[in-house]
PDB file of N, CA and C in Angstrom:
ATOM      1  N   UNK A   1      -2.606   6.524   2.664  1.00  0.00           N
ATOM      2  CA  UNK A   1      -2.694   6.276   1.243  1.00  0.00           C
ATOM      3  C   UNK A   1      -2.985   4.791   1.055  1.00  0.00           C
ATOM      4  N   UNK A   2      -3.834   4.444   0.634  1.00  0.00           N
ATOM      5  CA  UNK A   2      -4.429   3.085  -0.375  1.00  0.00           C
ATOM      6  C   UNK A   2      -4.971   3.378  -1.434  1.00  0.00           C
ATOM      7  N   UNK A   3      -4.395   1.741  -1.939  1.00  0.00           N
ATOM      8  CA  UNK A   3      -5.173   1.474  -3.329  1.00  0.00           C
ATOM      9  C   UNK A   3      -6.339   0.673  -3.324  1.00  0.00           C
ATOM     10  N   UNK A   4      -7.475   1.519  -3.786  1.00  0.00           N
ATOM     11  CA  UNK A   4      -8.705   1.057  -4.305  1.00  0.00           C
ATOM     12  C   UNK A   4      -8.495  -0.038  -5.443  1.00  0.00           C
ATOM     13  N   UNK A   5      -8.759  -1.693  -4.888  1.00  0.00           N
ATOM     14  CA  UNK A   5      -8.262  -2.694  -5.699  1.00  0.00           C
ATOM     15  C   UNK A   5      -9.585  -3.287  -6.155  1.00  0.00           C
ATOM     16  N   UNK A   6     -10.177  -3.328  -7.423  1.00  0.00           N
ATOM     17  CA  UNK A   6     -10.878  -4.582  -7.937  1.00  0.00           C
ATOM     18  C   UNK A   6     -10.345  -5.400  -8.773  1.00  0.00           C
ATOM     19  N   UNK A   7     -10.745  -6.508  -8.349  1.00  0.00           N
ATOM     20  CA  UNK A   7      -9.906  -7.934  -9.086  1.00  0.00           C
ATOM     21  C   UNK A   7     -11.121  -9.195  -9.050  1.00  0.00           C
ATOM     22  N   UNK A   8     -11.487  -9.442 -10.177  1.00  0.00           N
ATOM     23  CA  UNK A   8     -12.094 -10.462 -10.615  1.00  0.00           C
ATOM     24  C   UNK A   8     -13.666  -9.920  -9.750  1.00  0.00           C
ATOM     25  N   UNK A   9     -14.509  -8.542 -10.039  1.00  0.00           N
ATOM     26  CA  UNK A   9     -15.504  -8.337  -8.881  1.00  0.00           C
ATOM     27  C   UNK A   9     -15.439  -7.730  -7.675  1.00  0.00           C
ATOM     28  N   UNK A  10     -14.085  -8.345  -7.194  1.00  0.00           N
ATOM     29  CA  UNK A  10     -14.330  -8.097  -5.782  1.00  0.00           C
ATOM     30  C   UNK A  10     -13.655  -6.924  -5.303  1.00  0.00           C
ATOM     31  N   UNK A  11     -13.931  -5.984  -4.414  1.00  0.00           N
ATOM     32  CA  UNK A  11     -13.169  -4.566  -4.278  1.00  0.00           C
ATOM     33  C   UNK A  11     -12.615  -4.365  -3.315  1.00  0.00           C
ATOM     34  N   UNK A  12     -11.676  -4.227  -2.592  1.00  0.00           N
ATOM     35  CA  UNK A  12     -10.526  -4.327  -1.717  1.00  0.00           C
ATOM     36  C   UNK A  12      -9.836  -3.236  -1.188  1.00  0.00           C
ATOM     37  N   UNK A  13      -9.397  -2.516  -0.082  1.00  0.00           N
ATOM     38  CA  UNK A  13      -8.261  -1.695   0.062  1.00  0.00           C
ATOM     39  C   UNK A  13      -7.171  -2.249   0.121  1.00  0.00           C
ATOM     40  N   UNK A  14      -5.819  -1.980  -0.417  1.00  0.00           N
ATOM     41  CA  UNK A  14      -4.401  -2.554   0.184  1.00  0.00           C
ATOM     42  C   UNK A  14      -3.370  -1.266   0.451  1.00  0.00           C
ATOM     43  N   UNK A  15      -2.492  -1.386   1.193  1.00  0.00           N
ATOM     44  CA  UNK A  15      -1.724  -0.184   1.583  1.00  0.00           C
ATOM     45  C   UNK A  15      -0.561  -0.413   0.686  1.00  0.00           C
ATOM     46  N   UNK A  16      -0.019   0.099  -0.092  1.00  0.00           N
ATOM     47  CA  UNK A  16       0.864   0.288  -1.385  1.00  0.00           C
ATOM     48  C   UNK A  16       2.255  -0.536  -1.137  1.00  0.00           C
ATOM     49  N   UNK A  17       2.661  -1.442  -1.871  1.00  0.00           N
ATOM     50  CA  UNK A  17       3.700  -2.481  -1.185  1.00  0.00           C
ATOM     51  C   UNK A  17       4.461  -3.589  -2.822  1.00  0.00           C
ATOM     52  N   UNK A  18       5.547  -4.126  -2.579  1.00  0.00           N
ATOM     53  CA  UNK A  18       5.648  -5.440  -3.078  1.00  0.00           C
ATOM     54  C   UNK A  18       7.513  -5.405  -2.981  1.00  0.00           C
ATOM     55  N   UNK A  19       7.627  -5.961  -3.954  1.00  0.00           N
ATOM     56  CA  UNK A  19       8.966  -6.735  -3.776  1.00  0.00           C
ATOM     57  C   UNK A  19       9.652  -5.557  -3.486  1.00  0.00           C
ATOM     58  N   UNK A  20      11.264  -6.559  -2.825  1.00  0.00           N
ATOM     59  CA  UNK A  20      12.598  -5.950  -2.610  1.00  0.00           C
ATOM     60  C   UNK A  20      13.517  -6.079  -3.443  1.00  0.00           C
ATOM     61  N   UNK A  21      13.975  -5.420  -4.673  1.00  0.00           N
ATOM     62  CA  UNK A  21      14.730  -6.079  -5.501  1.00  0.00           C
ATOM     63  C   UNK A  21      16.449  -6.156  -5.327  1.00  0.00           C
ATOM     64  N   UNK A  22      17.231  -6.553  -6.006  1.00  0.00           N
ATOM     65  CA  UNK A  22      18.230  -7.194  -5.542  1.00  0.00           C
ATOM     66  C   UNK A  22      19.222  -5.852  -4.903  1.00  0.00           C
ATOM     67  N   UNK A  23      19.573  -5.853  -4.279  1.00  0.00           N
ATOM     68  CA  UNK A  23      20.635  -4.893  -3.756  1.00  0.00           C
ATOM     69  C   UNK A  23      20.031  -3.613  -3.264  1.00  0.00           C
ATOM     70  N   UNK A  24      18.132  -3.788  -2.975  1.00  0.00           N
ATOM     71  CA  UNK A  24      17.510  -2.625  -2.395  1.00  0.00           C
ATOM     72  C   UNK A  24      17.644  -3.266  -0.923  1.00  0.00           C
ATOM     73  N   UNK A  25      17.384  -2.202   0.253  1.00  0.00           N
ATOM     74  CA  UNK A  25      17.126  -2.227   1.525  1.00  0.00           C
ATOM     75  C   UNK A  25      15.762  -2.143   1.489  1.00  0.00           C
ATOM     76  N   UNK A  26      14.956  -2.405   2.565  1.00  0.00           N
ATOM     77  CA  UNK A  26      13.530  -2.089   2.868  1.00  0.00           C
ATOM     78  C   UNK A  26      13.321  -1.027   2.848  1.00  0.00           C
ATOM     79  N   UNK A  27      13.768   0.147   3.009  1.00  0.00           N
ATOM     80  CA  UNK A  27      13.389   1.510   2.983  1.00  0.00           C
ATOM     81  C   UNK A  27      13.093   1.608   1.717  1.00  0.00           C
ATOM     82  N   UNK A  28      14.310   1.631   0.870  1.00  0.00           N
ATOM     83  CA  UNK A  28      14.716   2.372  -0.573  1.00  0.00           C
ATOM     84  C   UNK A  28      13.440   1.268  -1.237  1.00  0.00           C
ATOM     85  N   UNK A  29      13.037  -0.204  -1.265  1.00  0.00           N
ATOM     86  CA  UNK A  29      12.096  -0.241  -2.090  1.00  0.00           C
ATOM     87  C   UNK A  29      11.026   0.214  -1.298  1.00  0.00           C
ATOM     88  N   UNK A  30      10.796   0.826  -0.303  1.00  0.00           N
ATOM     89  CA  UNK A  30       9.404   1.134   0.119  1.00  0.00           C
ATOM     90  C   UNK A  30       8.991   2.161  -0.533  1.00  0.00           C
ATOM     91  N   UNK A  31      10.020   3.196  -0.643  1.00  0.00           N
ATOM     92  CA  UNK A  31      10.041   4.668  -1.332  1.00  0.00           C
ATOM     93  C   UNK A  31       9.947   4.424  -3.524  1.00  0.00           C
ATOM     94  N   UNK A  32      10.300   3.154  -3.729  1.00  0.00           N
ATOM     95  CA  UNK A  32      10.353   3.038  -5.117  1.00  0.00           C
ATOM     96  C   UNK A  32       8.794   2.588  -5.207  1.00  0.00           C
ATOM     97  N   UNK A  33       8.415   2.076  -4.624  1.00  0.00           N
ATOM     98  CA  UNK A  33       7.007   1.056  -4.495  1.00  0.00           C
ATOM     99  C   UNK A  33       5.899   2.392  -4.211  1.00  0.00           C
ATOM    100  N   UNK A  34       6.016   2.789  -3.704  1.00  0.00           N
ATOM    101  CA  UNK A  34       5.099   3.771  -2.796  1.00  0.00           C
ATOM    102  C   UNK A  34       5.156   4.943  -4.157  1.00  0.00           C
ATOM    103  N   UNK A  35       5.927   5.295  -4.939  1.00  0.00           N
ATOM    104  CA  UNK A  35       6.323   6.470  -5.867  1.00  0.00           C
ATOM    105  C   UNK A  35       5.888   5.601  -7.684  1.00  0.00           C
ATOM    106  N   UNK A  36       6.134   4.257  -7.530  1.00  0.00           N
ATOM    107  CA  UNK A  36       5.326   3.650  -8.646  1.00  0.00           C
ATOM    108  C   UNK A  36       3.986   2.884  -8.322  1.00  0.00           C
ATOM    109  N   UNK A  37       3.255   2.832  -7.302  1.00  0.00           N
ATOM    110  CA  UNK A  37       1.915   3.010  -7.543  1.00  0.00           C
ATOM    111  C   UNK A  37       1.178   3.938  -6.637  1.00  0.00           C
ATOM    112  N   UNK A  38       1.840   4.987  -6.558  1.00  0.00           N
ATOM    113  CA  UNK A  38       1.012   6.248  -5.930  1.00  0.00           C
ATOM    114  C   UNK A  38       1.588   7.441  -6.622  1.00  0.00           C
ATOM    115  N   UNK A  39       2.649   7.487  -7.020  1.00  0.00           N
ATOM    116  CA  UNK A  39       3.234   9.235  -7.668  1.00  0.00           C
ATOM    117  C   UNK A  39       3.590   9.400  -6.409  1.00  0.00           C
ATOM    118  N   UNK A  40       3.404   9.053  -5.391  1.00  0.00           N
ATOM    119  CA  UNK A  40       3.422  10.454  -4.177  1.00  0.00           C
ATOM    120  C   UNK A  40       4.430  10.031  -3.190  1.00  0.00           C
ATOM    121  N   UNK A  41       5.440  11.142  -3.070  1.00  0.00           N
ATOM    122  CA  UNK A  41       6.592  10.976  -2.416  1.00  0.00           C
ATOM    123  C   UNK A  41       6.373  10.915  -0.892  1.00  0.00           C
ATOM    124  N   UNK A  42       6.823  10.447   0.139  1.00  0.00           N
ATOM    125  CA  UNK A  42       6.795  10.607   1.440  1.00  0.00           C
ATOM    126  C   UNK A  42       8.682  10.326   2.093  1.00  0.00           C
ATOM    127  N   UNK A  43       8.569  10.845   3.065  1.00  0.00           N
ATOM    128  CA  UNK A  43       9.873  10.588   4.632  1.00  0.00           C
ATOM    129  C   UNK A  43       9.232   9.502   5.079  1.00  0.00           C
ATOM    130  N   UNK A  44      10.058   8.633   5.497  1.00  0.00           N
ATOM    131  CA  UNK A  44      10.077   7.505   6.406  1.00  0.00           C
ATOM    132  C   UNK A  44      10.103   7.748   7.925  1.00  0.00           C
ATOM    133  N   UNK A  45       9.195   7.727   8.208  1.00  0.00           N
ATOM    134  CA  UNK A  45       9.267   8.090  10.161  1.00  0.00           C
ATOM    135  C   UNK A  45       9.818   6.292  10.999  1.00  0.00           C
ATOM    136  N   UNK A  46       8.765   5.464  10.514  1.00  0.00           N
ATOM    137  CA  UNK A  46       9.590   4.577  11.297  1.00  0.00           C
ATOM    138  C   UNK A  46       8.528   3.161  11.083  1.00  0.00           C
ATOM    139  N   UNK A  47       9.020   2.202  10.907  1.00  0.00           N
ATOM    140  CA  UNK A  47       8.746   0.761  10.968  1.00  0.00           C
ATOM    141  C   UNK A  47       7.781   0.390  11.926  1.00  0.00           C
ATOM    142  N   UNK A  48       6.741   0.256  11.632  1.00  0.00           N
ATOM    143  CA  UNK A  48       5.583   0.071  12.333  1.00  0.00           C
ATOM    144  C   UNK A  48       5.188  -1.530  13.264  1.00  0.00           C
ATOM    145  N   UNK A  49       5.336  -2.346  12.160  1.00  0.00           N
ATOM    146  CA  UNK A  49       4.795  -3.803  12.089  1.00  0.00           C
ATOM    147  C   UNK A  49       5.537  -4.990  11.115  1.00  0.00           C
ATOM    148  N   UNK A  50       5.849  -6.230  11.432  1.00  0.00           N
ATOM    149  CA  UNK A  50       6.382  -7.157  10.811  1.00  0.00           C
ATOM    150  C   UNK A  50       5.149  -8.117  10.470  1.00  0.00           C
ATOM    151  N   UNK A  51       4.233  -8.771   9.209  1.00  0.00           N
ATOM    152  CA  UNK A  51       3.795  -9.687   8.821  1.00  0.00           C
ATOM    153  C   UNK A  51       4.361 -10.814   8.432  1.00  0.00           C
ATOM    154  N   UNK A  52       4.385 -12.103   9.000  1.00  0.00           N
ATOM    155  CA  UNK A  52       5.067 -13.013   8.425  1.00  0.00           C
ATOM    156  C   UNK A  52       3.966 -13.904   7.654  1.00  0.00           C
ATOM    157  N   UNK A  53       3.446 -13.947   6.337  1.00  0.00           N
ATOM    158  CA  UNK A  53       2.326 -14.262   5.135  1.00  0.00           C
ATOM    159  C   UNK A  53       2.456 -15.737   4.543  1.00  0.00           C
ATOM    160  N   UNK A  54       1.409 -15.342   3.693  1.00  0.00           N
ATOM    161  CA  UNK A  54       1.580 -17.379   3.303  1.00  0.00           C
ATOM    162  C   UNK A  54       2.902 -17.140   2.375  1.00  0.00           C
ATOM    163  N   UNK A  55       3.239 -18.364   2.497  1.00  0.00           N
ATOM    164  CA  UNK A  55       4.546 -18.833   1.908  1.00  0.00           C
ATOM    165  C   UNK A  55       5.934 -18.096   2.465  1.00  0.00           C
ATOM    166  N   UNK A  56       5.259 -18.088   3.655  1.00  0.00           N
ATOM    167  CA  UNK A  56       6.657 -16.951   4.612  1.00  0.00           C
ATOM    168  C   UNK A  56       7.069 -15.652   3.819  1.00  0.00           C
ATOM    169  N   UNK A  57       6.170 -15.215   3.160  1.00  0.00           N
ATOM    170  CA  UNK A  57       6.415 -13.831   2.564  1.00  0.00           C
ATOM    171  C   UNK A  57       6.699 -12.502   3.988  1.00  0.00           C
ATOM    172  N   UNK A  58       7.248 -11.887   3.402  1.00  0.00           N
ATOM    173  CA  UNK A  58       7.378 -11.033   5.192  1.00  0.00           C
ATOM    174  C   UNK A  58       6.915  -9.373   4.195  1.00  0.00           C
ATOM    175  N   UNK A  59       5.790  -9.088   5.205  1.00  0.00           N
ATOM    176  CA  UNK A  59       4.916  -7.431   4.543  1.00  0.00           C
ATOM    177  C   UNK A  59       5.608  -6.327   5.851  1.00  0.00           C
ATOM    178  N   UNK A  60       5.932  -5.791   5.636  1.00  0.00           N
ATOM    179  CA  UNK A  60       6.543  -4.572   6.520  1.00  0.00           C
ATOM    180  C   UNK A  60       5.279  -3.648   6.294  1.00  0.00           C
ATOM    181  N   UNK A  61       4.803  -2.808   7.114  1.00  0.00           N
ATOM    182  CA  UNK A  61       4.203  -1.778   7.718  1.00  0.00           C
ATOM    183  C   UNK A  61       4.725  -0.634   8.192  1.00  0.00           C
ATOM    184  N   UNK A  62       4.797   0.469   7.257  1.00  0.00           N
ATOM    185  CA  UNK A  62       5.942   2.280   7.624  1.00  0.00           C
ATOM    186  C   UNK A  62       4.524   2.935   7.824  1.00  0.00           C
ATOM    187  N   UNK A  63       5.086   4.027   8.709  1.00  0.00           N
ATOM    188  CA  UNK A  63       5.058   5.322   8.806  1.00  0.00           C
ATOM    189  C   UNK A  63       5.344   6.049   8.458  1.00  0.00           C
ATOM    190  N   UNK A  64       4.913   6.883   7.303  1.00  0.00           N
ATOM    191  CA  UNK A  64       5.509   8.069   6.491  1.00  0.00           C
ATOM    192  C   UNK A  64       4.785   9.172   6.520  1.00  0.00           C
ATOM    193  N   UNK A  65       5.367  10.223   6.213  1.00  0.00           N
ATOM    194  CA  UNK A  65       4.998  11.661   6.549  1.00  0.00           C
ATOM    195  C   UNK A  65       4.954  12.246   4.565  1.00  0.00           C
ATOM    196  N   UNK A  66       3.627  12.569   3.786  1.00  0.00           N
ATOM    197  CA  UNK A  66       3.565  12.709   2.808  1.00  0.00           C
ATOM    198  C   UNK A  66       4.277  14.097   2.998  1.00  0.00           C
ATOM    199  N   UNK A  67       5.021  13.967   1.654  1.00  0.00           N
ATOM    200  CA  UNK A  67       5.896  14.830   1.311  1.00  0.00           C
ATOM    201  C   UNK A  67       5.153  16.211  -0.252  1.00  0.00           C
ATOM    202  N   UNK A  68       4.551  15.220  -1.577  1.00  0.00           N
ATOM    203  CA  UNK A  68       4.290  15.783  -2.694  1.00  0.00           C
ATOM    204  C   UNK A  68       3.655  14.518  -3.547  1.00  0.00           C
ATOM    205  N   UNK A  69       2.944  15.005  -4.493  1.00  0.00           N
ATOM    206  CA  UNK A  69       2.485  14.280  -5.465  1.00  0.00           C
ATOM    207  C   UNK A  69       0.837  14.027  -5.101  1.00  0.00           C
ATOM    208  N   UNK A  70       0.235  13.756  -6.339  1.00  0.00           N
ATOM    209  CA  UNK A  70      -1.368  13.545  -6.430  1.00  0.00           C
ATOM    210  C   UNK A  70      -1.521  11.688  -6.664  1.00  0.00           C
ATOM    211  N   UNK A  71      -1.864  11.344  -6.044  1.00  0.00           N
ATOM    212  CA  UNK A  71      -2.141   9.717  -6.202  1.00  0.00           C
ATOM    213  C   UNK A  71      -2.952   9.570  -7.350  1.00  0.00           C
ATOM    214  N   UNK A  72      -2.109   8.804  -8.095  1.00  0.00           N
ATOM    215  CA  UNK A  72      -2.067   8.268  -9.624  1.00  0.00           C
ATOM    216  C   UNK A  72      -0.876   7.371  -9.757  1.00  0.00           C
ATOM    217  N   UNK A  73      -1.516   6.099 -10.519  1.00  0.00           N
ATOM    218  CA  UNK A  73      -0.486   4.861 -10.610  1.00  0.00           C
ATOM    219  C   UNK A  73       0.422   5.429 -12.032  1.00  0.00           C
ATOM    220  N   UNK A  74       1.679   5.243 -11.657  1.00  0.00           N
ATOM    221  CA  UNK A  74       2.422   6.098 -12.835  1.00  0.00           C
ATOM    222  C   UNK A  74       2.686   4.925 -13.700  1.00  0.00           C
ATOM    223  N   UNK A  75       2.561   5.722 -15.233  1.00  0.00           N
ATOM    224  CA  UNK A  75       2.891   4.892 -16.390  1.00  0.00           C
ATOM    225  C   UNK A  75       3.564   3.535 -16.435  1.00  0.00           C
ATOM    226  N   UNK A  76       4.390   3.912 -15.988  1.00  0.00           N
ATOM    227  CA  UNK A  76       5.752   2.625 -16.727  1.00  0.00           C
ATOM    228  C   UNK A  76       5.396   2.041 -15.191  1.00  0.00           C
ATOM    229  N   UNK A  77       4.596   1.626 -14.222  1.00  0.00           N
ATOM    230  CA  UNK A  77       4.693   0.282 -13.448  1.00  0.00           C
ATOM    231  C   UNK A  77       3.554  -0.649 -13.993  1.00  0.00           C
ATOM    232  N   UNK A  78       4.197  -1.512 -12.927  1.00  0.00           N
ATOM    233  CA  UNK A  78       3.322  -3.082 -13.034  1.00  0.00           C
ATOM    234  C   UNK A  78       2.367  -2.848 -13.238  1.00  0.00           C
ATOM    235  N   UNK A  79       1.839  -2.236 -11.990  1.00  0.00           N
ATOM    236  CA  UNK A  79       0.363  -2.230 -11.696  1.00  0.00           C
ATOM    237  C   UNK A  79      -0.071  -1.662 -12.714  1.00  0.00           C
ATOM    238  N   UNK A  80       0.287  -0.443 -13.464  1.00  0.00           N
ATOM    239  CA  UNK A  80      -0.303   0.123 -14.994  1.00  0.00           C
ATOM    240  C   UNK A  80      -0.486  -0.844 -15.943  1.00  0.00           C
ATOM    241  N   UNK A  81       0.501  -1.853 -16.284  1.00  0.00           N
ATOM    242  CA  UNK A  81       0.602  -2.690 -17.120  1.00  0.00           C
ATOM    243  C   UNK A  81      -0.265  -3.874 -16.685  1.00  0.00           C
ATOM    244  N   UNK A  82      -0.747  -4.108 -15.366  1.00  0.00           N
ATOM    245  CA  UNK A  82      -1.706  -4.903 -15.296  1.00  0.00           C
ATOM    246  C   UNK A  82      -3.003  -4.473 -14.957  1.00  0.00           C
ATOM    247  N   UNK A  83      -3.595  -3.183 -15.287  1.00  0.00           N
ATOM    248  CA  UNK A  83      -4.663  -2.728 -15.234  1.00  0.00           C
ATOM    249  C   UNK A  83      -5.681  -2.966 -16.657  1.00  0.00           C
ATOM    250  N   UNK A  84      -6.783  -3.468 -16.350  1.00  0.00           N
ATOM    251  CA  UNK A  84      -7.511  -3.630 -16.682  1.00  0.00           C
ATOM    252  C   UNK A  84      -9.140  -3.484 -16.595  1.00  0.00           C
ATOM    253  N   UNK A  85     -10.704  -3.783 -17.407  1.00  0.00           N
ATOM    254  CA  UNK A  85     -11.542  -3.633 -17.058  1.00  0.00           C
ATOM    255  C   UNK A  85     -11.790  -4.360 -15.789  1.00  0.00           C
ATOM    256  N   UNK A  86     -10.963  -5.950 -15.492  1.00  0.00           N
ATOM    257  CA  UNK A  86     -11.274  -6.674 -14.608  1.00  0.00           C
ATOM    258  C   UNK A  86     -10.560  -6.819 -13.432  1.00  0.00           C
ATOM    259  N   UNK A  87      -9.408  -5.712 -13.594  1.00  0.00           N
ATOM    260  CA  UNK A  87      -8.138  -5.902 -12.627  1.00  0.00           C
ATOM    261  C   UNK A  87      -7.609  -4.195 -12.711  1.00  0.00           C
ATOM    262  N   UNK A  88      -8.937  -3.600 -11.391  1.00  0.00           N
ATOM    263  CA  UNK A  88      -8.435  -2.242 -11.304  1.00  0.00           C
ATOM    264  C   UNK A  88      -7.905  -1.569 -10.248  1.00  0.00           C
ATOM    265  N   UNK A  89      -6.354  -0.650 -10.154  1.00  0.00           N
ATOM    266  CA  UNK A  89      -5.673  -0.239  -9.210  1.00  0.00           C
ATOM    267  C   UNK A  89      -5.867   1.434  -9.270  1.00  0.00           C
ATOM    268  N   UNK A  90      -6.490   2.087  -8.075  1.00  0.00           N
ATOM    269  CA  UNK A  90      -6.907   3.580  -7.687  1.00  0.00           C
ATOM    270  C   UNK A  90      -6.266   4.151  -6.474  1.00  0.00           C
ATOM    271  N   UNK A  91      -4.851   4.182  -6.712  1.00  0.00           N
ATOM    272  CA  UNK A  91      -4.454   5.185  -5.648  1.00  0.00           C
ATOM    273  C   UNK A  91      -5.377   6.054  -5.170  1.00  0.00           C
ATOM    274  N   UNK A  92      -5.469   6.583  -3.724  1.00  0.00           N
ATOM    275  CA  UNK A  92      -6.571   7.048  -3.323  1.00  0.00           C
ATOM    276  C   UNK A  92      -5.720   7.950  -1.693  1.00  0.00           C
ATOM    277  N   UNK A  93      -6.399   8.452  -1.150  1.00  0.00           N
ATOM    278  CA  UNK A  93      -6.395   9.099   0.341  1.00  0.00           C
ATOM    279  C   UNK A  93      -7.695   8.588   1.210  1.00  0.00           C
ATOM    280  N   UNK A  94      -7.408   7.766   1.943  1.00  0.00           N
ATOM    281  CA  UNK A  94      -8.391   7.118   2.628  1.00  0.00           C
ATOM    282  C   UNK A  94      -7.837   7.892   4.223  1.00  0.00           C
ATOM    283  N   UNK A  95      -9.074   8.507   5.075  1.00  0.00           N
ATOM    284  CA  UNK A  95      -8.583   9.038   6.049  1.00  0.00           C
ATOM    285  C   UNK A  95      -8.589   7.969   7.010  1.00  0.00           C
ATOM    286  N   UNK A  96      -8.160   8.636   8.222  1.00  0.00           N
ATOM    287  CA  UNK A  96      -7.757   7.306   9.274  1.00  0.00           C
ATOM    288  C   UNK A  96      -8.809   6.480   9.594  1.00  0.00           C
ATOM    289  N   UNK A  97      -9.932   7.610  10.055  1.00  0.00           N
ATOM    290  CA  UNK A  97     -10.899   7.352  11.226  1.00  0.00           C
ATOM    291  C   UNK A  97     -11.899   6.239   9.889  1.00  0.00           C
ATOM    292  N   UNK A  98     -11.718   6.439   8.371  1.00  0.00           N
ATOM    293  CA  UNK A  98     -12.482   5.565   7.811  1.00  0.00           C
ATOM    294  C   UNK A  98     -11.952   4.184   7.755  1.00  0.00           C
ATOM    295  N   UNK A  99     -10.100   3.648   8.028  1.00  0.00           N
ATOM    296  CA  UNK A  99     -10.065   2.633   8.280  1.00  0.00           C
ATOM    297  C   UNK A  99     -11.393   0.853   8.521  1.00  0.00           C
ATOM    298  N   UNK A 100     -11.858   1.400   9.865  1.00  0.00           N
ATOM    299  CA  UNK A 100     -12.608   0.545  10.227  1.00  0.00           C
ATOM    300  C   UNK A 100     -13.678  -0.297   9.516  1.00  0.00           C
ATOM    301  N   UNK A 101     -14.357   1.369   8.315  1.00  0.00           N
ATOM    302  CA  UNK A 101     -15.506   1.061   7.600  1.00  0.00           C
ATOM    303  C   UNK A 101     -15.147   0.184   5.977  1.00  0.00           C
ATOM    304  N   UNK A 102     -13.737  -0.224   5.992  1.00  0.00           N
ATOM    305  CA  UNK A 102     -13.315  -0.482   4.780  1.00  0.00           C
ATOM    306  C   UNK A 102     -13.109  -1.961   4.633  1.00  0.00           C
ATOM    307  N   UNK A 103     -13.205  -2.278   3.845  1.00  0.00           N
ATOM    308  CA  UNK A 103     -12.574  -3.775   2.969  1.00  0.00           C
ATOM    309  C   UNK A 103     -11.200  -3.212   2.823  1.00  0.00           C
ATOM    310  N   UNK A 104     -10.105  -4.088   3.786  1.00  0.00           N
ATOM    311  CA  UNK A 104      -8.888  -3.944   3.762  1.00  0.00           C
ATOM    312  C   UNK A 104      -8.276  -5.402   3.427  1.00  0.00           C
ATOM    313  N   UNK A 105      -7.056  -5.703   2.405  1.00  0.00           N
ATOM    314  CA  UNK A 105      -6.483  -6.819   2.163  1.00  0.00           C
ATOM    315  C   UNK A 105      -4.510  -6.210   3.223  1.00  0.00           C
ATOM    316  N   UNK A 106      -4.891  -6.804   3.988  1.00  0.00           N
ATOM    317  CA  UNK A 106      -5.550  -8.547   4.665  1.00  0.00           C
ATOM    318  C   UNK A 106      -5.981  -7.587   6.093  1.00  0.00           C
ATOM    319  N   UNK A 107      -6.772  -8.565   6.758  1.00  0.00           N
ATOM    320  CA  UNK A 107      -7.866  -8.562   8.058  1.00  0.00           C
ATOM    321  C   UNK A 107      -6.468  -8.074   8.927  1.00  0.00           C
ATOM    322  N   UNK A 108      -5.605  -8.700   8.631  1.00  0.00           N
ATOM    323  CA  UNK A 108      -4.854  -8.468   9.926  1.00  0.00           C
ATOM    324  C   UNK A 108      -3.855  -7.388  10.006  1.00  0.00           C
ATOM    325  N   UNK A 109      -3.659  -6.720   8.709  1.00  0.00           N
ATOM    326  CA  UNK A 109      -3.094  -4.857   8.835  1.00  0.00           C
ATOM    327  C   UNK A 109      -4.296  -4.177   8.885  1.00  0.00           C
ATOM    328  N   UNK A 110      -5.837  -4.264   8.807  1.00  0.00           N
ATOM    329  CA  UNK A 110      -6.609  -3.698   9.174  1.00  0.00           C
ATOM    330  C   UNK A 110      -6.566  -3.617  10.866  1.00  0.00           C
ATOM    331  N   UNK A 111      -6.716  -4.770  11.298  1.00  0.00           N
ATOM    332  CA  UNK A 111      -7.066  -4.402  12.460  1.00  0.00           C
ATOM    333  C   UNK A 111      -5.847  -3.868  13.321  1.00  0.00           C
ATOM    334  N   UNK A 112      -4.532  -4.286  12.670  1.00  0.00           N
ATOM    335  CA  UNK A 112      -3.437  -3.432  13.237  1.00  0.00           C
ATOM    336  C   UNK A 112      -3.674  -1.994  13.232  1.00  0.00           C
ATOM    337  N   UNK A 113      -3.661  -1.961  12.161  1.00  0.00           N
ATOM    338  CA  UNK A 113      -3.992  -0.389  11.838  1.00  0.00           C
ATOM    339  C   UNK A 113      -5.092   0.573  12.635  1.00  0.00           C
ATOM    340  N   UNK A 114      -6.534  -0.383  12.978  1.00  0.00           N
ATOM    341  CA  UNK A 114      -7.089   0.375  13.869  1.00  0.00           C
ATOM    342  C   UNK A 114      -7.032   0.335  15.718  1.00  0.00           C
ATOM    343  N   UNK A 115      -5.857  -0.700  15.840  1.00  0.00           N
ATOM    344  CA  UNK A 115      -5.182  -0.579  17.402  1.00  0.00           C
ATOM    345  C   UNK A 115      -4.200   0.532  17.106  1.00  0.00           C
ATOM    346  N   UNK A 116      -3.429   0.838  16.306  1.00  0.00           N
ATOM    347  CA  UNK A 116      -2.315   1.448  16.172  1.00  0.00           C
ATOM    348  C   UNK A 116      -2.991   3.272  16.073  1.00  0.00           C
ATOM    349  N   UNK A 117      -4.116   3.267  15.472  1.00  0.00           N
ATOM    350  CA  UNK A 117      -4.407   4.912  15.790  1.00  0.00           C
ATOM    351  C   UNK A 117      -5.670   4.812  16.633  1.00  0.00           C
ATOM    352  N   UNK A 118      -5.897   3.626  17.282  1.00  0.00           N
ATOM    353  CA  UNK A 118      -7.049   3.705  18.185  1.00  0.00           C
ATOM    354  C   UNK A 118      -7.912   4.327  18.037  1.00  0.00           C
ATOM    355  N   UNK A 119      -8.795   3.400  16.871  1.00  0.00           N
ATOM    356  CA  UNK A 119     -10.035   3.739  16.078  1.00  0.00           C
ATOM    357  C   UNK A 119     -11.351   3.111  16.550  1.00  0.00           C
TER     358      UNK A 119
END
């Protein structure tokens, strides 16, 4: 699952993600994050990858096993509220093997991603 991102022109894949809020674990916001800009529920199989990002931001990388739901950014999130003509978010099903052929944000969970299913 990615989101089909255009922002200012430019068009992007990103794998569905952002903050930890106060008194969440990494799981529980992965599953809140993943369910407000995709609808779509998944199981947690297991912790893939650690990114350490600019400004020492740290991006975690799961493995999940889709569970239900049609990818659509649901109402009441961010990303709804910051959608626009110039700033657009498209939950989507991108299959594996197309990885390679994509504009992925950032270079370096792309190319994880295509060592990791050896693409």
């Amino acid at each position: 699952m990615q989101s089909d991102r255009v922002t200012a022109g430019e068009e992007y894949y990103v794998l569905p993600g952002g903050g930890i809020e106060q008194g969440e674990s990494e799981e529980v916001a992965l599953m809140r994050e993943l369910q407000e800009e995709t609808s779509v529920s998944a199981r947690l199989i297991q912790k893939l990858t650690t990114y350490v990002m600019r400004q020492g931001r740290r991006d975690h990388v799961y493995l999940c096993e889709y569970l239900a739901g049609e990818p659509k950014i649901a109402p009441d999130s961010v990303e709804s509220s910051r959608s626009s003509k110039t700033n657009v978010y498209t939950p989507q099903w991108i299959e594996i093997r197309n990885i390679p052929n994509i504009k992925m944000w950032t270079e370096e969970v792309q190319l994880f991603l295509i060592k990791y299913f050896k693409l």
